[in-house]
Protein backbone atom coordinates (compact mmCIF):
# COMPACT_ATOMS: atom_id res chain seq x y z
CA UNK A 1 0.00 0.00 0.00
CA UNK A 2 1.24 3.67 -0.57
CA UNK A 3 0.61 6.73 0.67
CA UNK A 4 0.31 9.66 -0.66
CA UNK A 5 -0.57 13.61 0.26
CA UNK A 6 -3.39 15.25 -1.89
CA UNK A 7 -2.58 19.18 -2.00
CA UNK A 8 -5.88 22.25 -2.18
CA UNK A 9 -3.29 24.48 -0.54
CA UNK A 10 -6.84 25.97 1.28
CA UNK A 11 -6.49 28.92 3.92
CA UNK A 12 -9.17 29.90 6.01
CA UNK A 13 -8.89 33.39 5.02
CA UNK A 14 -6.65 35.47 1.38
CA UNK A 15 -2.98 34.23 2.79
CA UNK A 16 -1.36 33.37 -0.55
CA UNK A 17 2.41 33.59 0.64
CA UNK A 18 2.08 31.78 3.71
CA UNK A 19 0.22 28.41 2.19
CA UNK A 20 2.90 28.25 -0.71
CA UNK A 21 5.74 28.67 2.04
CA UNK A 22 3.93 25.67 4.53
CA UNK A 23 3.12 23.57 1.87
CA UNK A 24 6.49 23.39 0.09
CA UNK A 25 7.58 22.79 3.78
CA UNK A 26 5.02 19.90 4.32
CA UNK A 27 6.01 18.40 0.97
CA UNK A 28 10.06 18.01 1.92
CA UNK A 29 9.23 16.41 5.50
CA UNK A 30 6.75 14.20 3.43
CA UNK A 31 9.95 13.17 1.06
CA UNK A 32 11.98 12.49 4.35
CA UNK A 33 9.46 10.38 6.13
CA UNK A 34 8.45 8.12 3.19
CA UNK A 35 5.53 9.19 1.78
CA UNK A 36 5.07 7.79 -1.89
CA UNK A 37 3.52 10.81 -3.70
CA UNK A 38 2.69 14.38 -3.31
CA UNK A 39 -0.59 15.12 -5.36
CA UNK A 40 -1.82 18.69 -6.35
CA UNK A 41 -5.04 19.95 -7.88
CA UNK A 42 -5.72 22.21 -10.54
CA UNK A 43 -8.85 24.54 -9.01
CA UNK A 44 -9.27 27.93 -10.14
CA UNK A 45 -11.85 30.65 -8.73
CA UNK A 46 -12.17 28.77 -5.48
CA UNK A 47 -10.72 32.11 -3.18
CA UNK A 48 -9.69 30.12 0.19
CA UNK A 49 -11.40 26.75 -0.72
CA UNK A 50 -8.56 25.93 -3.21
CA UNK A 51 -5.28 28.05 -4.45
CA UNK A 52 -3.78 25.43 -6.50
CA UNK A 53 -4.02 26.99 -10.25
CA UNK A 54 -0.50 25.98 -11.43
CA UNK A 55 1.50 22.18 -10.26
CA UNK A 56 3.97 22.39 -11.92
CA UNK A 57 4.91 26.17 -10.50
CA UNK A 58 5.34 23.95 -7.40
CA UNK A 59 6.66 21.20 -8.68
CA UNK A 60 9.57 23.11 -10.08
CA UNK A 61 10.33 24.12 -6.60
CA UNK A 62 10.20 20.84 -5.24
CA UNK A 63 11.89 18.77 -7.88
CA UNK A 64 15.14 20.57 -6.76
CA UNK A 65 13.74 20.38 -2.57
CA UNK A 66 12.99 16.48 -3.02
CA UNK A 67 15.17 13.76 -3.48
CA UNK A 68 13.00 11.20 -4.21
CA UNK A 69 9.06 11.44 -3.47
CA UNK A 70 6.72 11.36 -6.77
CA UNK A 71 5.36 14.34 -8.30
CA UNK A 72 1.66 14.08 -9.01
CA UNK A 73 -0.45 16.13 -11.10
CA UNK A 74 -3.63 15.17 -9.26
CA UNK A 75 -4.91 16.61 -12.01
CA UNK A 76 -4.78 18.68 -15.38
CA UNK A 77 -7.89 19.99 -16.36
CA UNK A 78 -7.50 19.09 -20.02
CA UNK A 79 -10.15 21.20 -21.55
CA UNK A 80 -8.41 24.49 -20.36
CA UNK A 81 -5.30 24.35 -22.08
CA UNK A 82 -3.76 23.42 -25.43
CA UNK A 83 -2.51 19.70 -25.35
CA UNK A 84 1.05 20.37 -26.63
CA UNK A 85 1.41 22.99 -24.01
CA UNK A 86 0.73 20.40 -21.48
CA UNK A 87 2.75 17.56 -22.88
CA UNK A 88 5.93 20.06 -22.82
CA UNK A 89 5.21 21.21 -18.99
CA UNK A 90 4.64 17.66 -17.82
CA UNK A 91 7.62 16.64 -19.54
CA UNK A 92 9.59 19.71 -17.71
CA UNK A 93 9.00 18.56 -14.59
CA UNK A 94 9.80 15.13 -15.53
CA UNK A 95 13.09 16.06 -16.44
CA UNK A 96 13.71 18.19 -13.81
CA UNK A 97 12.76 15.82 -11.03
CA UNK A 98 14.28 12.76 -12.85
CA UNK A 99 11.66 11.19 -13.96
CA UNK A 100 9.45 11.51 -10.87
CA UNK A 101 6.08 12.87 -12.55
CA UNK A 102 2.62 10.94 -11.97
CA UNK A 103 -0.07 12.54 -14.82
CA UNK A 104 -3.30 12.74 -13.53
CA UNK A 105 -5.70 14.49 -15.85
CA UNK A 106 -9.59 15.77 -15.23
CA UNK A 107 -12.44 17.89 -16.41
CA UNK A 108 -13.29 19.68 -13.72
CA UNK A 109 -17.13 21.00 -12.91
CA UNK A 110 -19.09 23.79 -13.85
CA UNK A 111 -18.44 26.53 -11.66
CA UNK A 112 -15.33 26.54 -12.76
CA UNK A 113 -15.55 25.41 -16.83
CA UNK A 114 -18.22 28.57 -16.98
CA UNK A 115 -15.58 30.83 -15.51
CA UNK A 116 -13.04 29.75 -18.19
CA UNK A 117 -15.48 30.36 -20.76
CA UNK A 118 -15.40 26.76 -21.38
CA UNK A 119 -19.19 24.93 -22.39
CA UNK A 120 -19.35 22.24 -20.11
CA UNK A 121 -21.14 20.28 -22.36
CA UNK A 122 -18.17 19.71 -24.18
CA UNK A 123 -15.96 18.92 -21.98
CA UNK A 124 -15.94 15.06 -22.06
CA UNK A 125 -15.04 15.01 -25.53
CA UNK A 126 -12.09 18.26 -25.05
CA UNK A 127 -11.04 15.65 -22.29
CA UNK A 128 -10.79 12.35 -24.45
CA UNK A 129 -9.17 14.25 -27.54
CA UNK A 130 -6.20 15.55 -25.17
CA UNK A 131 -5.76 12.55 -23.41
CA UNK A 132 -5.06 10.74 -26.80
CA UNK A 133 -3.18 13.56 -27.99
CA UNK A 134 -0.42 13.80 -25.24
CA UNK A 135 0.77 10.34 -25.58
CA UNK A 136 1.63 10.65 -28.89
CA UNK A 137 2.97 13.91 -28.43
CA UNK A 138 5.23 12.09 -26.59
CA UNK A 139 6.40 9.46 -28.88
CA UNK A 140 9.49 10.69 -30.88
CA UNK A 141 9.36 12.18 -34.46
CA UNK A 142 6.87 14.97 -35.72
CA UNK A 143 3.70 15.07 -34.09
CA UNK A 144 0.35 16.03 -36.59
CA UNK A 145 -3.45 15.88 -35.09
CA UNK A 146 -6.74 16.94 -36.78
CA UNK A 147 -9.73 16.67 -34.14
CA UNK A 148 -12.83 18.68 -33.63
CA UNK A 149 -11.29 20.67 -30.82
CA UNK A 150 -7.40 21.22 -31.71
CA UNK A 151 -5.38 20.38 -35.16
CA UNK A 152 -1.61 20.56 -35.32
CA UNK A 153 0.39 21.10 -38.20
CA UNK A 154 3.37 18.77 -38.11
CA UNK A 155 5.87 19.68 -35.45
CA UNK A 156 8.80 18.01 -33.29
CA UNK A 157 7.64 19.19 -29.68
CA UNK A 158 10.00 18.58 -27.06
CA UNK A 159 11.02 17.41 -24.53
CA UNK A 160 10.26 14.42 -24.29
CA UNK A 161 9.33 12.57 -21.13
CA UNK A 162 12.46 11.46 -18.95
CA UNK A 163 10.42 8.32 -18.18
CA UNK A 164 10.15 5.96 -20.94
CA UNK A 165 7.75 5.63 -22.72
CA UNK A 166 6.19 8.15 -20.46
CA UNK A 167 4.78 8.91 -17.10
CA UNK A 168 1.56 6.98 -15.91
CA UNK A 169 -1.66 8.38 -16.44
CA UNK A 170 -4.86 8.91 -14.47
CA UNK A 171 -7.97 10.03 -14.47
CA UNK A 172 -10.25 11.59 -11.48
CA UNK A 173 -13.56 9.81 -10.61
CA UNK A 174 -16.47 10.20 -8.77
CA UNK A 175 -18.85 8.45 -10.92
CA UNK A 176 -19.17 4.16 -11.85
CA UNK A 177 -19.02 5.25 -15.60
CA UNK A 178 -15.83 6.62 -15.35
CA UNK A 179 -14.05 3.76 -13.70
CA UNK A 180 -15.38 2.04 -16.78
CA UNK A 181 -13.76 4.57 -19.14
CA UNK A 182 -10.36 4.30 -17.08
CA UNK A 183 -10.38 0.25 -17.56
CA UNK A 184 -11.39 1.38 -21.18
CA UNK A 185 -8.69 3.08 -21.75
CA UNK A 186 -6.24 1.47 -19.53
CA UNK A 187 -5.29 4.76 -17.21
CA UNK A 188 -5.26 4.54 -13.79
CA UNK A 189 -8.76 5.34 -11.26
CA UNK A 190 -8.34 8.70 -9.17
CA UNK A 191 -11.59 7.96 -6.95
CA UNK A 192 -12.14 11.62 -4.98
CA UNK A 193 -14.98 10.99 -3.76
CA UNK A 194 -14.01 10.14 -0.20
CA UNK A 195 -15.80 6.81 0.14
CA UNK A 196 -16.16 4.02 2.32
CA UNK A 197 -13.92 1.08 0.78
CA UNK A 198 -16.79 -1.22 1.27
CA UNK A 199 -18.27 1.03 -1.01
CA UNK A 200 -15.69 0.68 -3.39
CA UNK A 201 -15.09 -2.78 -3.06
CA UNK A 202 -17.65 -4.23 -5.55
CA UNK A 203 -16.04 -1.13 -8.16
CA UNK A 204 -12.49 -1.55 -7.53
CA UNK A 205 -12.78 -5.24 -8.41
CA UNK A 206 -14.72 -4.62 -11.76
CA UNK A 207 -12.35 -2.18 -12.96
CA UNK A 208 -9.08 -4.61 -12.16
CA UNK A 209 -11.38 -7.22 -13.94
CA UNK A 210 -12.02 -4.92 -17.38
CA UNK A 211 -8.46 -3.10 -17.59
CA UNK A 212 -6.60 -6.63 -18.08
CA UNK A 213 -8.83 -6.15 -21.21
CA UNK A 214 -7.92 -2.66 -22.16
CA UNK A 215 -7.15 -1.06 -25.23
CA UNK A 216 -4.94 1.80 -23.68
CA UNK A 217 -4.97 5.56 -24.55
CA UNK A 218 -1.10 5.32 -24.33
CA UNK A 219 1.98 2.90 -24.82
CA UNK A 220 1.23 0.99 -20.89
CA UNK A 221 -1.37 0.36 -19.18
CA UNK A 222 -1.79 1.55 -15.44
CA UNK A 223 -4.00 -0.26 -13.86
CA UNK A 224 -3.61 0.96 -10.58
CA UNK A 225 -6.51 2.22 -8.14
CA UNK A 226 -5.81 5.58 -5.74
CA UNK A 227 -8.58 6.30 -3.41
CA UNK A 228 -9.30 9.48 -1.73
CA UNK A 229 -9.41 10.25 2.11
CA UNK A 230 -8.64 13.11 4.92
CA UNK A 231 -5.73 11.68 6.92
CA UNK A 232 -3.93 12.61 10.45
CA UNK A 233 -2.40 11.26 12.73
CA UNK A 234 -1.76 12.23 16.42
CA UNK A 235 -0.88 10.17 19.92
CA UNK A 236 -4.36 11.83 20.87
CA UNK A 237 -6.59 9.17 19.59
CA UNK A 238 -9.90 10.90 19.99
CA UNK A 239 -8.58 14.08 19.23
CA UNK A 240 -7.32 13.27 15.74
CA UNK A 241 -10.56 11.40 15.34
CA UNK A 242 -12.86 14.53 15.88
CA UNK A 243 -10.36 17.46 13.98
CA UNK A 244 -10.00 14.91 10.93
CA UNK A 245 -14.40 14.84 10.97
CA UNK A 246 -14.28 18.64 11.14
CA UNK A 247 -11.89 18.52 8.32
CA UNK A 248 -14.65 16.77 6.49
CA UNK A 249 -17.41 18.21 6.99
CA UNK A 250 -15.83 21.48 6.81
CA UNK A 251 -14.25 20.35 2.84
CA UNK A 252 -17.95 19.50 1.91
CA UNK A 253 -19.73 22.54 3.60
CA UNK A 254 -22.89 24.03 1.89
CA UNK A 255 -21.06 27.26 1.45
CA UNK A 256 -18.41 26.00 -1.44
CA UNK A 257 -19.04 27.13 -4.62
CA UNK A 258 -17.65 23.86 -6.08
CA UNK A 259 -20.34 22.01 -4.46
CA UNK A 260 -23.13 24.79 -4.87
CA UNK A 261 -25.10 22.83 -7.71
CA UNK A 262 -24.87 19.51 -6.76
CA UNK A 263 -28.46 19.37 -5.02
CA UNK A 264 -28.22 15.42 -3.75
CA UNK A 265 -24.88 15.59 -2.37
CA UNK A 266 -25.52 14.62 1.03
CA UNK A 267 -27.64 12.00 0.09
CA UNK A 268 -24.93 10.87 -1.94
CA UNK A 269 -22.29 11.20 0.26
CA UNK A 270 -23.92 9.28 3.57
CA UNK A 271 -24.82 6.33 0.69
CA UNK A 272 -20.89 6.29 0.19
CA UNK A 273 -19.33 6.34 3.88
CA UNK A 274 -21.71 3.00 4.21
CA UNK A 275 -25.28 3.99 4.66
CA UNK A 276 -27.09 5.30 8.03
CA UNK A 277 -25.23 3.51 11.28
CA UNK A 278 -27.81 1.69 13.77
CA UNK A 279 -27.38 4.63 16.17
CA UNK A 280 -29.05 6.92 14.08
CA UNK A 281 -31.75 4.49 12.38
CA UNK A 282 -34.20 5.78 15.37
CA UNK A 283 -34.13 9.44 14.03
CA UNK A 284 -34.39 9.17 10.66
CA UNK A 285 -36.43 5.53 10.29
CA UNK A 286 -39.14 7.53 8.20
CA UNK A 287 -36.73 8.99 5.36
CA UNK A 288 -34.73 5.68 4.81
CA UNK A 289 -34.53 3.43 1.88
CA UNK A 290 -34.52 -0.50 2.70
CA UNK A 291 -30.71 -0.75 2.09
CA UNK A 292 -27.66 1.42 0.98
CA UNK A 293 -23.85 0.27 1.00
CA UNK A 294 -23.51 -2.87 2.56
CA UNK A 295 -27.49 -3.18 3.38
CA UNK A 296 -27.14 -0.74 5.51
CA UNK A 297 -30.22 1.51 5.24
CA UNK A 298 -29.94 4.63 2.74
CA UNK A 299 -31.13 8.28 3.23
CA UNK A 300 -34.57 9.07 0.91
CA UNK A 301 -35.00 12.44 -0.62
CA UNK A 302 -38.38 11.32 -2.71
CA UNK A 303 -40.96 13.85 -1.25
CA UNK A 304 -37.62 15.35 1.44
CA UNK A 305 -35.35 18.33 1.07
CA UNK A 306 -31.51 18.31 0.88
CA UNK A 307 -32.11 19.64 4.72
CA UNK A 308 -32.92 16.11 5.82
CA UNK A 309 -29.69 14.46 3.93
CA UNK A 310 -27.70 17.34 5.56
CA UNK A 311 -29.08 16.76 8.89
CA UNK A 312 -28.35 13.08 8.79
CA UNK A 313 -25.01 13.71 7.19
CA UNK A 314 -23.80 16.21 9.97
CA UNK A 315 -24.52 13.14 12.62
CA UNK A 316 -22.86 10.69 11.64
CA UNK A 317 -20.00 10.54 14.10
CA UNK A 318 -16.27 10.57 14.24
CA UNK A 319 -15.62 6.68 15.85
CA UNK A 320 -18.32 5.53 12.74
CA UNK A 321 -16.26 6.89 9.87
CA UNK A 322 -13.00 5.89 11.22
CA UNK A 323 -14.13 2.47 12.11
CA UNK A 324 -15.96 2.24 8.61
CA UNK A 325 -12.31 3.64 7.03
CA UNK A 326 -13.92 6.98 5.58
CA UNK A 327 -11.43 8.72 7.54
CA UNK A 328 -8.16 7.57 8.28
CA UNK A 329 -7.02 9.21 11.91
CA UNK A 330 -6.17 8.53 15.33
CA UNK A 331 -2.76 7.05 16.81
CA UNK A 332 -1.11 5.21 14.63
CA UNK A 333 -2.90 1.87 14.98
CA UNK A 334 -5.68 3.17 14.71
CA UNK A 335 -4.64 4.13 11.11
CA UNK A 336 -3.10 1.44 10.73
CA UNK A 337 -6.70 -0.51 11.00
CA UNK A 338 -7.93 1.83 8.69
CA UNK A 339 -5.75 1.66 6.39
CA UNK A 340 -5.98 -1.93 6.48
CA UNK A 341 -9.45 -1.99 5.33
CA UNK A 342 -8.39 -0.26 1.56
CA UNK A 343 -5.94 -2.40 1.35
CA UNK A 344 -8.54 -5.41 2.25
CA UNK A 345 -10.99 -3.94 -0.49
CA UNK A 346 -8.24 -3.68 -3.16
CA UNK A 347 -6.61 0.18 -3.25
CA UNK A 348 -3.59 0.24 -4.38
CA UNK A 349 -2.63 4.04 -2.75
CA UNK A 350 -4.23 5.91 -0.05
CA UNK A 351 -4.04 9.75 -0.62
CA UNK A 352 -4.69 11.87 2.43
CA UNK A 353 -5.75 15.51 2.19
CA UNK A 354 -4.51 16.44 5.28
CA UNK A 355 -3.57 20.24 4.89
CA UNK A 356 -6.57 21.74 5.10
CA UNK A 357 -8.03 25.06 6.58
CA UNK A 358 -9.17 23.31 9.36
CA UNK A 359 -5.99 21.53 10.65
CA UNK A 360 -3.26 24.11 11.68
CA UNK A 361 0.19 23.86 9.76
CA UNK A 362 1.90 22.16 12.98
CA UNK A 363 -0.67 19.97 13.51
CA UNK A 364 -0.05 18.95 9.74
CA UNK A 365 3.86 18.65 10.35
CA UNK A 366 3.41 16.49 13.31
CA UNK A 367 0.85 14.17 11.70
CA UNK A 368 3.21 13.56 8.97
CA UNK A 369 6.24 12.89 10.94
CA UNK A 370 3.33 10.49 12.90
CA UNK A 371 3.21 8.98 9.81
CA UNK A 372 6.75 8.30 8.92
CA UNK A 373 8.22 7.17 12.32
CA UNK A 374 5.05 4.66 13.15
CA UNK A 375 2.76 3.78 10.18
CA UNK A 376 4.64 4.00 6.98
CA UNK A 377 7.35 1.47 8.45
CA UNK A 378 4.85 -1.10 8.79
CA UNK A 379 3.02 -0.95 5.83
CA UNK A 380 6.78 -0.99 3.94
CA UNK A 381 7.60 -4.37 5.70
């Protein structure tokens, strides 16, 4: 199992000096103590929710303040920039780390596509051109395209990937049809969505099924799975427990803008971290399907509000999603339990966001030194 950091770079309030300074420091104790991977988004127009518009700005700093953790574009948004531009920055930072780049790519969501001036009805198809477009950007010799979105007169673009044939590719999910794509197209699964791994489980082991099968997008296949959680770790067991929910709920708070049109989130989300716990059945009994996850009885919105969902959501407690591994936090083995349960439902890499405007930088530094002196040793064994 590896693990990885995931990277918003939030702040509770407009600090823009500060979070670059404590993340780059974050990043080089995560390359001491053995973390795999540091992952960073691409968000734009998300003022202290996200301030993450440019990787590889950051990754050219920490190519040369690494030695040897992996570099992960977690992800391009493909339909806001010309392919060939992104080939030749992902292969920068290749070259300049030694071959240490990951490529995850995405579409992002409205909010932001609208903001770019971007229709995002046509994203999905912007998305699927580029992706087949980089690869062979790649390749060596002169590189021609004619698609519906971009054409390309024949050109040698370099450089070239350090990695040969190229760095692994990925794709963010959040949705059954595009693990389907990924196994498609042979690129490794992204799953954000924060989910219980029991959840997962019956996905995860259809996609490793249909990507033995794949026809892929570029010269390997990855068939690797990441999924998504909020990590930290602290010797206080409940008190890692209860500032890791916060985190949470905090990261999926009514007030983004991200999240501002997706009107059955919270149903969707307490279906994913394994359906209502017995605890709470009581309360709710009269909005609940028959089953969710697991059997375990579902939130129902048919004749409800998103209020009731929310309600339910904000209830479910700390001890559930840790023991359920939706979170991963507490002393270190109580992470290690958690972390025990991906691995049981087939993950292949755990990615933690764990910097996030609710935990304070030191809290951050600690948990990651946590990490690296008492979990990551074991799993390595």
């Amino acid at each position: 199992m590896r693990l990885s950091l995931a990277y918003e770079m939030q702040r509770p309030v407009v600090d823009d000096h500060r979070v670059i300074e404590e993340t780059l420091e974050q990043c080089v104790l995560a390359d001491r103590m053995g973390f795999d991977t540091v992952w960073f988004v691409e968000h734009h127009f998300l003022t202290s929710f996200s301030m993450s518009p440019c990787p590889e700005v950051m990754f050219g700093a920490l190519s040369q303040m690494t030695k040897r953790i992996r570099l992960g574009f977690g992800v391009v948004i493909l339909p806001y920039h010309h392919p060939v531009r992104v080939a030749e920055r992902v292969a920068m930072v290749d070259h300049m780390s030694g071959g240490r780049v990951e490529f995850g790519t995405g579409r992002s969501a409205p909010y932001e596509q609208m903001g770019m001036g971007i229709d995002p009805r046509n994203t999905r198809a912007m998305w699927e051109e580029s992706l087949r477009m980089i690869p062979r950007i790649w390749e060596d010799g002169l590189f021609s395209w004619e698609g519906k979105f971009w054409t390309v007169p024949p050109r040698d673009v370099r450089p070239k990937p350090y990695q040969r044939p190229h760095p692994r590719i990925w794709v963010a999910a959040l949705q059954p049809a595009t693990y389907e794509l990924a196994a498609e197209l042979g690129i490794g699964v992204m799953a954000l969505s924060v989910a219980s791994p029991s959840y997962l489980a019956p996905h995860i082991k259809q996609y490793k099924e249909r990507v033995r099968h794949a026809r892929p997008v570029g010269k390997v296949v990855n068939d690797q799975w990441l999924s998504a959680t909020m990590g930290l770790c602290d010797a206080d067991d409940k008190a890692a427990r209860e500032l890791s929910a916060k985190s949470l709920r905090t990261f999926f708070g009514p007030d983004r803008p991200y999240l501002k049109d997706q009107t059955h989130l919270y149903e969707q989300l307490v279906d994913s971290w394994g359906g209502v716990p017995d605890h709470l059945r009581a309360n709710f009994a009269r909005y609940l399907k028959t089953e969710g996850a697991e059997g375990a009885p579902a939130v129902d919105l048919s004749g409800g509000s998103g209020q009731i969902a929310s309600a339910l959501w904000n209830q479910i407690d700390a001890d559930t999603l840790v023991d359920r591994g939706v979170l991963v936090a507490g002393n270190p083995d109580t992470c290690l339990r958690s972390i025990a349960i991906h691995e049981e439902a087939g993950v292949d890499e755990l990615q933690f966001l764990m910097a996030t405007e609710t935990v304070p930088h030191e809290q951050v530094m600690s948990s990651i030194e946590m990490f690296g002196r008492h979990v990551i040793p074991k799993l390595k064994r």
